[in-house]
Each structure stands twice: as C-alpha cells, then as structure tokens.
Protein backbone atom coordinates (compact mmCIF):
# COMPACT_ATOMS: atom_id res chain seq x y z
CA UNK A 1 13.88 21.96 -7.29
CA UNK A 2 13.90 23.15 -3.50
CA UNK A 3 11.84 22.55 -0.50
CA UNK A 4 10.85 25.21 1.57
CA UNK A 5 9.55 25.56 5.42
CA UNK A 6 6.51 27.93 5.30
CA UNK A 7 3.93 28.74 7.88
CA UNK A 8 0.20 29.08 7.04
CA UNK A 9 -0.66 32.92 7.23
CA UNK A 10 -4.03 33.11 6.48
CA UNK A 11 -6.73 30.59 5.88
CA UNK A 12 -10.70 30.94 4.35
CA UNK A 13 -12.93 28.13 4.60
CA UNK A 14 -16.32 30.10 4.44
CA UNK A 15 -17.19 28.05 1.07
CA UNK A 16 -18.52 24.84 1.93
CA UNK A 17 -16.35 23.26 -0.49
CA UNK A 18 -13.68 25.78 -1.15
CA UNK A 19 -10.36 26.71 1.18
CA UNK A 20 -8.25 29.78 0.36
CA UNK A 21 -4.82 29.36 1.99
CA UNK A 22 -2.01 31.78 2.20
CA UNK A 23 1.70 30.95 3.07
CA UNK A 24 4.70 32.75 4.39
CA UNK A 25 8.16 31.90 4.35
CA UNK A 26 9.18 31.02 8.28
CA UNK A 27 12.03 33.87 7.88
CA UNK A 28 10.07 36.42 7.04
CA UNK A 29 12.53 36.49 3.22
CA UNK A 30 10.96 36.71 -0.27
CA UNK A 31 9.55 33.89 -1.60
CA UNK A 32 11.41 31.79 -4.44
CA UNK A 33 10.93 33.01 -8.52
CA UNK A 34 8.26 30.96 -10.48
CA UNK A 35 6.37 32.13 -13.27
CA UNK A 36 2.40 32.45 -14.00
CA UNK A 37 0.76 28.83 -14.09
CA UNK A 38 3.04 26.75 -12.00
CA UNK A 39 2.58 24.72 -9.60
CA UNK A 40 4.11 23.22 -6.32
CA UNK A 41 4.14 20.36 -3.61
CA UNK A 42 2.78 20.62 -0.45
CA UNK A 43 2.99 18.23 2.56
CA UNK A 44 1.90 19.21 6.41
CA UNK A 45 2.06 17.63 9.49
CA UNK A 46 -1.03 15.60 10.46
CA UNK A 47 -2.91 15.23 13.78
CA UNK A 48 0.05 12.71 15.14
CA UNK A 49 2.70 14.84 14.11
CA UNK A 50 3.34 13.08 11.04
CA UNK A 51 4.67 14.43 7.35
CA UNK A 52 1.89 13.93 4.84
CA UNK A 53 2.73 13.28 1.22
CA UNK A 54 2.98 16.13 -0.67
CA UNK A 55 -0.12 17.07 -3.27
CA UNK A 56 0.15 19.30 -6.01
CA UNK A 57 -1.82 22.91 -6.44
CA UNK A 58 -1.40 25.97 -8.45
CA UNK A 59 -0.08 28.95 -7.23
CA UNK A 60 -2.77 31.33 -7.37
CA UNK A 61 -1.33 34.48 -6.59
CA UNK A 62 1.28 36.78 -8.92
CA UNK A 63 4.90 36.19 -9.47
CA UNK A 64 5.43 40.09 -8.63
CA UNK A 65 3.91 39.29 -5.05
CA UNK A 66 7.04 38.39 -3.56
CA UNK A 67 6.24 38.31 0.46
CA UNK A 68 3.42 35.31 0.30
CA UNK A 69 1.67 32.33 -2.13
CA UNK A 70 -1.86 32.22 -2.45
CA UNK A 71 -4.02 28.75 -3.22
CA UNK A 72 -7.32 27.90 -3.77
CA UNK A 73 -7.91 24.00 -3.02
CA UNK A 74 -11.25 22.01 -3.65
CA UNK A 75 -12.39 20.03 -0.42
CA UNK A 76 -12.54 16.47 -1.65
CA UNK A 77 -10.35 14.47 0.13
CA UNK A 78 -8.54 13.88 3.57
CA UNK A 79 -5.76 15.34 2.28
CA UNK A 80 -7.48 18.92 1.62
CA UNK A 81 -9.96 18.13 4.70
CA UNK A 82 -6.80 17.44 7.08
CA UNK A 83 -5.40 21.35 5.25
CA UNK A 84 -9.15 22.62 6.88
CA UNK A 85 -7.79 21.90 10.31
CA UNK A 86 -4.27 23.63 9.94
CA UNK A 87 -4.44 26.65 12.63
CA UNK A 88 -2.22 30.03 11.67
CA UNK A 89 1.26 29.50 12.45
CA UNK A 90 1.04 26.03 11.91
CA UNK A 91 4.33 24.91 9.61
CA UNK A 92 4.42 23.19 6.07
CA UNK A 93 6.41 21.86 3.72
CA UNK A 94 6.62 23.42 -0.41
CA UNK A 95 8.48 22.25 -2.89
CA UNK A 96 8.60 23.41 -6.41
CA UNK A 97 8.05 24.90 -8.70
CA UNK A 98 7.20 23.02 -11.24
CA UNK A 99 5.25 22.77 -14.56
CA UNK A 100 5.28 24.63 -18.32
CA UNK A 101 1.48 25.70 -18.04
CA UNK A 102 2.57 28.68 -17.96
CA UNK A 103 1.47 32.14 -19.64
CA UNK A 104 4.20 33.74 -21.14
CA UNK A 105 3.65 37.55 -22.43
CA UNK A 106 6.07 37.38 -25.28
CA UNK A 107 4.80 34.67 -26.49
CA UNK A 108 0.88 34.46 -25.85
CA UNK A 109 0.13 38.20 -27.36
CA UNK A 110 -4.20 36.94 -27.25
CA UNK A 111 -4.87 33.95 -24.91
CA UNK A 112 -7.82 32.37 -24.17
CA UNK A 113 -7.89 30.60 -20.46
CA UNK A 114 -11.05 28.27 -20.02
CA UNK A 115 -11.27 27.47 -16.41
CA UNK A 116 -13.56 24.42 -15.15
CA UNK A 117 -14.48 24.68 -11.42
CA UNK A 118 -10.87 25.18 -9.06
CA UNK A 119 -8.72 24.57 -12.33
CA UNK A 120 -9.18 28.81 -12.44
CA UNK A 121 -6.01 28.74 -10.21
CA UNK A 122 -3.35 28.88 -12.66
CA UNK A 123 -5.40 31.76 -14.63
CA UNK A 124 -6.04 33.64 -11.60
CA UNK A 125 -2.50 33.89 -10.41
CA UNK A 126 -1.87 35.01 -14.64
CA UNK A 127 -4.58 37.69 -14.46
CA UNK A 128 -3.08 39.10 -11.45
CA UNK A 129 0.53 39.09 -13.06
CA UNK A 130 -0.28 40.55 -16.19
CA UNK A 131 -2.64 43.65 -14.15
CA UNK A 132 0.80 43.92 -11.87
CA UNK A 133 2.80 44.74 -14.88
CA UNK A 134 0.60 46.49 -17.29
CA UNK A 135 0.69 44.15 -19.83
CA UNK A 136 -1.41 45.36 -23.02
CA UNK A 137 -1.92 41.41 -24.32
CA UNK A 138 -5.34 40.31 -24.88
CA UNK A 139 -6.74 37.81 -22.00
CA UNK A 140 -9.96 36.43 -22.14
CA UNK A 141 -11.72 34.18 -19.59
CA UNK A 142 -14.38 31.73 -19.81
CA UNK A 143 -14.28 30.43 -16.34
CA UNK A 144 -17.53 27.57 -15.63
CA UNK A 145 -18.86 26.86 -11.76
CA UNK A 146 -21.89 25.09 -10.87
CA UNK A 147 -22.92 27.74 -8.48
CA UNK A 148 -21.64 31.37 -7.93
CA UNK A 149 -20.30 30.22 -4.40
CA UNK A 150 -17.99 27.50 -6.20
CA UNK A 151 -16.26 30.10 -8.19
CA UNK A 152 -13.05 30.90 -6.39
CA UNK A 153 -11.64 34.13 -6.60
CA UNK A 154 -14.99 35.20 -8.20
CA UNK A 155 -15.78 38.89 -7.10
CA UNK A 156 -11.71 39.20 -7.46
CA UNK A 157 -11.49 38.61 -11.11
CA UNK A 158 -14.51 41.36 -11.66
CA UNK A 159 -12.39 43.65 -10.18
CA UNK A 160 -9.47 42.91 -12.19
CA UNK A 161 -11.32 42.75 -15.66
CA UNK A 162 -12.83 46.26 -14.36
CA UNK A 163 -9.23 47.61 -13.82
CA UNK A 164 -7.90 45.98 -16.80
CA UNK A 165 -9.59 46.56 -20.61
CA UNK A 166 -7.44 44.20 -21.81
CA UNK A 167 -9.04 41.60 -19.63
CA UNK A 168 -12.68 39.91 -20.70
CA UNK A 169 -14.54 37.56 -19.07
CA UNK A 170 -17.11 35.16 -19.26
CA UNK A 171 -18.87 32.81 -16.33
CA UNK A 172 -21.08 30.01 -16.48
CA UNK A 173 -22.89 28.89 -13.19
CA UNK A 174 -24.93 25.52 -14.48
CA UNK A 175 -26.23 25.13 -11.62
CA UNK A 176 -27.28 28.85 -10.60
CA UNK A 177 -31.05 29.18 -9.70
CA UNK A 178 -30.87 32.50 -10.55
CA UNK A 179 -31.12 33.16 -14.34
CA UNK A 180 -28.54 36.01 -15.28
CA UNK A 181 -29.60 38.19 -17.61
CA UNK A 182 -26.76 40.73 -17.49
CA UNK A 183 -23.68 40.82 -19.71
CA UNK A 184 -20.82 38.85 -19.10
CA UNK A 185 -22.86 35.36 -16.95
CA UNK A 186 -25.12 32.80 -18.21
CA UNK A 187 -26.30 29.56 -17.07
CA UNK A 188 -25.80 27.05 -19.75
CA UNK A 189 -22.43 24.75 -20.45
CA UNK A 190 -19.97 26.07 -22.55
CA UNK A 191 -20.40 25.13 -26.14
CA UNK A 192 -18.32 25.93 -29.62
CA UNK A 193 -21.22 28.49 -30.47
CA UNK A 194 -20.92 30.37 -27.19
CA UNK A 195 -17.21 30.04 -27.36
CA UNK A 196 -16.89 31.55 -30.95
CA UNK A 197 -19.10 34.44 -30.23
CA UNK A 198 -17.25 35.32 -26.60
CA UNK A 199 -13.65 35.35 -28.69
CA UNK A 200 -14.38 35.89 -32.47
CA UNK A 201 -11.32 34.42 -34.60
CA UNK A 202 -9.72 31.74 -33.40
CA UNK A 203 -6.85 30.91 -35.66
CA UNK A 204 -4.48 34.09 -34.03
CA UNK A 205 -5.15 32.79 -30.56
CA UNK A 206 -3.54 30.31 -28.00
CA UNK A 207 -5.98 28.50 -25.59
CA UNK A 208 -4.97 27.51 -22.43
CA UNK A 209 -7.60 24.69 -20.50
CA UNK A 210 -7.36 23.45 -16.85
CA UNK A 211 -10.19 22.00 -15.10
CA UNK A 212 -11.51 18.26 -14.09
CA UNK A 213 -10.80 15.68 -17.29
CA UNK A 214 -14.85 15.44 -18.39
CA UNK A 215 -14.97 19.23 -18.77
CA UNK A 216 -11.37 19.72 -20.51
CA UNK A 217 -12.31 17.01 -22.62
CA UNK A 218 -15.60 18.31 -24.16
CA UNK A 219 -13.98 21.74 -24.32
CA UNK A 220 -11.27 20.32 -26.81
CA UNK A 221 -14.22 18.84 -29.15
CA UNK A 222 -15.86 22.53 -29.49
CA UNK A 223 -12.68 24.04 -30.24
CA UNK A 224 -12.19 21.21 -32.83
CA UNK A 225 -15.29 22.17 -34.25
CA UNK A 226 -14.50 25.91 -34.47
CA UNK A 227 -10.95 24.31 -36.17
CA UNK A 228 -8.36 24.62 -33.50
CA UNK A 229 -5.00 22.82 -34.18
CA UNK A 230 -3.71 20.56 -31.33
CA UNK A 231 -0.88 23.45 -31.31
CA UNK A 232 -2.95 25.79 -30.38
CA UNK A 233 -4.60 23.95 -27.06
CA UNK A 234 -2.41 23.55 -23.74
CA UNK A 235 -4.10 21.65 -21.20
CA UNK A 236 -2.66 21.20 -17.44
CA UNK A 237 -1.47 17.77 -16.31
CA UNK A 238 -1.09 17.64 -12.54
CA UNK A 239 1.02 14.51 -10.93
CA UNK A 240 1.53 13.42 -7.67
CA UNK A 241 5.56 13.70 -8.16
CA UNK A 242 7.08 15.82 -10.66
CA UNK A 243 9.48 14.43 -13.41
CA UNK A 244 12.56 16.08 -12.80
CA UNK A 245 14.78 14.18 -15.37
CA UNK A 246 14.04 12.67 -18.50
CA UNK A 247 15.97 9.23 -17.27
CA UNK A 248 13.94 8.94 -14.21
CA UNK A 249 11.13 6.81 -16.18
CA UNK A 250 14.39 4.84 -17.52
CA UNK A 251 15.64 4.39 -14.23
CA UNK A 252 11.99 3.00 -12.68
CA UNK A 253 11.48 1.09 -15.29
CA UNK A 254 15.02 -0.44 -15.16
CA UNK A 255 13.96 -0.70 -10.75
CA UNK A 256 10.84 -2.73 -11.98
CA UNK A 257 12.96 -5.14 -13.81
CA UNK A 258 15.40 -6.12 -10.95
CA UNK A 259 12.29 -6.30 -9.00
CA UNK A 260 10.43 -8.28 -10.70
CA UNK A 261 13.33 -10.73 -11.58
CA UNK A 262 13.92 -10.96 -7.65
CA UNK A 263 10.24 -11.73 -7.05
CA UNK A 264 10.62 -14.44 -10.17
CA UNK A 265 13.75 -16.10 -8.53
CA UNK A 266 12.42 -16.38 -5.25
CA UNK A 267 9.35 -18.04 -5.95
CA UNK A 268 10.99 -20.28 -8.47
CA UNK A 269 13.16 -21.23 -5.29
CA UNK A 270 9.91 -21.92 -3.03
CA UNK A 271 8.20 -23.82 -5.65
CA UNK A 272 10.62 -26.10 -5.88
CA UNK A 273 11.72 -26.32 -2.30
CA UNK A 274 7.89 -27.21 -1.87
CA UNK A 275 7.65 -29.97 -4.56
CA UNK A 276 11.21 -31.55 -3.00
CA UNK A 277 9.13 -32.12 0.28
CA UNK A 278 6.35 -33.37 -1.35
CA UNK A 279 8.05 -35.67 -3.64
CA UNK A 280 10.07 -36.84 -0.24
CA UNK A 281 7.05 -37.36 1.64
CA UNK A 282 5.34 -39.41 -0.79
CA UNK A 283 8.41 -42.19 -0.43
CA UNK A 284 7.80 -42.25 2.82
CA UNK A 285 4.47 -43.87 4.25
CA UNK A 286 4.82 -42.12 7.99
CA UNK A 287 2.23 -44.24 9.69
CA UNK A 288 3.39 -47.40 7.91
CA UNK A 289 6.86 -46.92 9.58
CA UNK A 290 5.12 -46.40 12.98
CA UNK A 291 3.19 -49.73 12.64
CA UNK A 292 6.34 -51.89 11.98
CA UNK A 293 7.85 -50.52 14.64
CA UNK A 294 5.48 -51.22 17.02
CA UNK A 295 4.83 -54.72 15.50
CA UNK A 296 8.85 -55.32 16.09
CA UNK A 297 8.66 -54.36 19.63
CA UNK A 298 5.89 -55.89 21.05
CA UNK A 299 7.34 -59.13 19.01
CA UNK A 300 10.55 -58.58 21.31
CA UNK A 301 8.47 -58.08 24.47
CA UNK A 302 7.15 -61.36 23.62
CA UNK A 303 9.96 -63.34 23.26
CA UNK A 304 11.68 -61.70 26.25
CA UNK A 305 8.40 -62.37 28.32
CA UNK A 306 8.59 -66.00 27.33
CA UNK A 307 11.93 -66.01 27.86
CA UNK A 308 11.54 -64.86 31.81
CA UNK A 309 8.60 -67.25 31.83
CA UNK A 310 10.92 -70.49 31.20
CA UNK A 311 13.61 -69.23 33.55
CA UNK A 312 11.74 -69.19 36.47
CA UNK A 313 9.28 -72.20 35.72
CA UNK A 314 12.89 -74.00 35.45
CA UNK A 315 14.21 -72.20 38.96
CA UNK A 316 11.05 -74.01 40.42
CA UNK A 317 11.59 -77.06 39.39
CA UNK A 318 15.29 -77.41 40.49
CA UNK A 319 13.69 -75.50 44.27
CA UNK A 320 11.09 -78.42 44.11
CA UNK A 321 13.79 -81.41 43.02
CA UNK A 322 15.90 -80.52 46.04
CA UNK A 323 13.78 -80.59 48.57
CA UNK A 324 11.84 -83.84 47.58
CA UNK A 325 14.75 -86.18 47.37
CA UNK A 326 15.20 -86.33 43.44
CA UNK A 327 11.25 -86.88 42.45
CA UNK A 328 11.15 -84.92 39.30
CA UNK A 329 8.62 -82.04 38.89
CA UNK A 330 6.68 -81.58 35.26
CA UNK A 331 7.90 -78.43 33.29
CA UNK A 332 5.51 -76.18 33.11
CA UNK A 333 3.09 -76.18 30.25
CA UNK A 334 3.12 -72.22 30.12
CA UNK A 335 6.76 -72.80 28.45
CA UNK A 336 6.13 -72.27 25.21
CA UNK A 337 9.32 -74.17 24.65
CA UNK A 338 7.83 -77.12 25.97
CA UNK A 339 4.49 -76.92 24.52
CA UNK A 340 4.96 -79.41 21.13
CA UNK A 341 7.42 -81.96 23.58
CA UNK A 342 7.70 -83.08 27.01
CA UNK A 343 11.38 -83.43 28.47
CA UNK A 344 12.12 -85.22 31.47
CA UNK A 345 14.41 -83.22 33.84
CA UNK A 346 17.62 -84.86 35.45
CA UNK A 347 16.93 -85.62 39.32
CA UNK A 348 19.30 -84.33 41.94
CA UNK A 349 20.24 -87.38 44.59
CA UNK A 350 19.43 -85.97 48.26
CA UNK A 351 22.16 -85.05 50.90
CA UNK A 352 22.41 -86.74 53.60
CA UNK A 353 21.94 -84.05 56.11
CA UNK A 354 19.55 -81.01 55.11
CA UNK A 355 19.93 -78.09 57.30
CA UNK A 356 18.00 -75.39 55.65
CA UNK A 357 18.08 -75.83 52.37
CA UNK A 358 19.05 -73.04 50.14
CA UNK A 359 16.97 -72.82 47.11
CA UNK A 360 19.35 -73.36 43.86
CA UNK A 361 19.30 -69.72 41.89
CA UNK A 362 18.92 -69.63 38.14
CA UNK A 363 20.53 -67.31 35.74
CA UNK A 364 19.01 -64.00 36.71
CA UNK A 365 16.11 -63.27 34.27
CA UNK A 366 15.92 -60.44 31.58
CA UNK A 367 14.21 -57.51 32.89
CA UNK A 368 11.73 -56.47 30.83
CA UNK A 369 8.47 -54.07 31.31
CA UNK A 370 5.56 -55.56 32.84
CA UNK A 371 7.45 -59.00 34.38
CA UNK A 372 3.58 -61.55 34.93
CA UNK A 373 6.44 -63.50 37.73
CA UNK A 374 8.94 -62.49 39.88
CA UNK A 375 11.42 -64.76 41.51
CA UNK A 376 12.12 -64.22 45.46
C-alpha cells in the first residue's frame, strides 16, 4: 500500500473525550480509492519535530467523498492526546488502506452493524456511502454509548436514517441520566431479546461488530443465543502494522530464529570465557606469590647487607694493622661469618719509614639499599 502527505483541514475537540479530524491531500488532488470499513495508518510529527509511529483508525467518511477523509478518534492515549494539539495546516503522514471489514452492497443485501462506543467509525463512513449512492439494501444500526455526548457522529446518523428508509437505528446511552422514552433510544445494554425484537429474523442477515473486546464479546453470546452461525458475524481486528503478505509471519519468525541462535552463541561464548578465568585464577594463589617474593628479597638484602658488613669490618682491620706495626685487630663479632669461630688475621711487618700512610682499600662493597656503614 502507499503513504501519503496530508495536511489536517479541520479539527473538533468539543467532546471531552472525542476528536473529529479531517484531512486533505497537500496537492489539493483526490484522495486514493478504498472501500466502506477500511482503515489506515497515521503518524504526525510531535512537539520536537519527530515522526510518530503510525496508529490505526477507520475512515469515517464515504468512499464517494473524494476531496477529504474524515475520523473520529477516542482520547485515551498520548498518541490521540499529542493529535489534540495538531494546529490546521499542520502535515501528516497516511498510509493504507487496509482491512476486509468492509460492507459490500452486492453481497450484504440486510446487514446489521452493532457499534460499541468509537468502533461506529467503520459504520458511519458505510451509512454515508450507501445514502451517496442510493442503495435500496437494508442497514440497521444498534450503535451503544455511555452518554449521548460519547456518541460520535450522533445527530449525523439521525439525519441520515431520516433521509434514508432503508436505514434503522437503534442507540443505547447506559449511562444517560435522562430516561428516553421515545422510539428508537433506551438506556439499558444491549441484550439477545432487545436485539431480536430491533431486527426480527436473523438467519437472512450478516452482522457486522466493531467496538472495545468486552462489548464485542458479549454481543457474540446474544447472537449465539438467537442462533447466529460464526459465518454470519464479522468482527474488526485493528493492528498496529498491517500484514501485507502472507510470508511476512514466515519471514519474522524465521528473523526470531537467527536471533535467538545469535543471542544463544554469544552467551555460550561468555560463559565459558568466564569459567576459563575462574578456573585460571583458582591455580593461582595471587597473594601467596606476593609473599614469596618478598620473603626472597628481603633474604637477598640480607645476605648482601652481611656481605657489606664483613667487607668493611675486614678494610678496618687491615687500616688498623698498618698503622700499629703488625699488632693484629679482633674481627668483628657483627660478622656473621665469624660468629661460630674466631680466625686470627695475618700481621703486616711495618715499613721502615711511614710518611702518611695510605689506608689499604678493600674490594669495593656491593651497593645495596639502606648501606648501616659506609667506607671513606
């Protein structure tokens, strides 16, 4: 089906809960073909500029009116509360049309349209199509509101069953504080009683409901009582996006499988990803690695330390031999070399002339942090 730019012509939002919009192509050319019940997608710009998704409504006006569509929309939603804002001029997007809720005068020779609330759309935009042409068929209405003021297209619909003797109607307002005591309104639900007296037979006739689930529902148990075949009931269906082929639910459903086995594969992937690490860091004891470590180099500090120690306590004693004439001097006791045994150090004879002695150097010492002595 096609999309269409439109702009918003006229627009009714006197009903607190009812908005009565009319569209006009944005070139000013006909309108596209459709027939009596369908339905089409709109979308509109919102209050940042952007598209909206599209919702579905019934056309409400006549096929034969070729220069505008007419809706009637429910306020429920910010969807139909954002289309109370829309100003005239204001552009929007239509697609369609689509649906087989449709009235069709060669076929439907005595129809019977039962109308819950804004589901009268469809019926309203039949009415007007079969009063445009002249059509002799039998159409009767049973259209149910809570109040008089929730009944779209109300006082239009008495004109057209006043214009029309093939046209018949019947209201229910449930809600109505007034009681109605003239032909044609009453106050009290819909039953298969009221039903069968309003059309008579029921076995030549095709019945056509639209309206919110609860109420279509409980219509289709009276006319099972009065013995209505399934064949005989249509009911509307409105979705969000129209089926336009018979493989699209093969194709989505063949979209959710590669989907899902993506989804499957990738978390098989992290799970075990996640159990490799886990398994790896339960061979390895972190903090058990850290304490041998440090163990192993403060063990090598130590032994460097001791190391530097016995150097320089042996630097001494060699400074200390040499300038006392060959008297021996005790190793220190700090050596830890030295601390199980006691070694007597070889003495150095004296020169015969000392002229400033110069202290014999030792191998030059390991550096290593934190030195306790330091040789001059």
């Amino acid at each position: 089906m096609s999309e269409y730019k439109y702009y918003l012509r006229k627009i009714d939002n006197s009903s607190s809960n009812l908005l009565i919009l009319e569209l006009k192509p944005k070139d000013n050319q006909p309108i596209f073909s459709f027939r009596p019940g369908q339905y089409v997608l709109i979308a509109y710009r919102d209050k940042r500029g952007k598209m909206t998704d599209k919702h579905a409504f019934s056309i409400a006006s006549s096929p034969t009116k070729r220069d505008s569509l007419l809706f009637g929309i429910r306020v429920q939603g910010d969807f139909t509360k954002g289309l109370e804002l829309l100003k005239i001029g204001d552009e929007l997007s239509v697609a369609g049309p689509y649906g087989d809720f449709c009235y069709d005068e060669r076929k439907h020779s005595s129809v019977v349209m039962i109308a819950g609330g804004i589901g009268i759309t469809p019926f309203f935009s039949a009415l007007n199509y079969a009063s445009d042409l002249g059509i002799n068929n039998h159409l009767a209405l049973l259209y149910s509101a809570r109040k008089i003021e929730d009944a779209a297209f109300y006082n239009e619909i008495k004109d057209l069953a006043v214009k029309n003797k093939n046209i018949t109607t019947l209201f229910s307002f449930t809600e109505e504080a007034v009681v109605f005591e003239k032909e044609g309104i009453i106050n009290q639900r819909f039953d298969a009683g009221i039903i069968k007296n309003f059309v008579g037979r029921v076995d030549d006739k095709i019945f056509f409901i639209c309206g919110p689930k609860p109420f279509m529902d409980a219509m289709v148990v009276n006319l099972n009582v009065l013995g209505v075949g399934a064949k005989q009931i249509k009911m509307e269906e409105f979705v969000m996006i129209p089926r336009k082929s018979v493989l699209i639910p093969w194709r989505n459903f063949a979209y959710a499988v590669g989907v899902a086995a993506v989804l499957f594969v990738t978390a098989f992937s992290l799970i075990n990803r996640t159990t490799a690490v886990s398994s790896g860091s339960k061979n390895v004891d972190t903090s058990l690695l850290v304490q041998v470590n440090q163990g192993a180099i403060e063990r090598l500090v130590s032994i460097y330390e001791a190391k530097n120690k016995a150097l320089v306590d042996l630097n001494q004693q060699i400074i200390a031999a040499g300038l006392n004439g060959g008297t021996s001097a005790p190793v220190s006791s700090s050596n830890p070399a030295s601390e199980s045994s006691s070694v007597k150090p070889k003495t150095v004879p004296a020169p015969a002339t000392l002229v400033n002695p110069t202290p014999v150097q030792a191998s030059q010492p390991i550096s290593i942090p934190r030195p306790r002595t330091r040789v001059s």
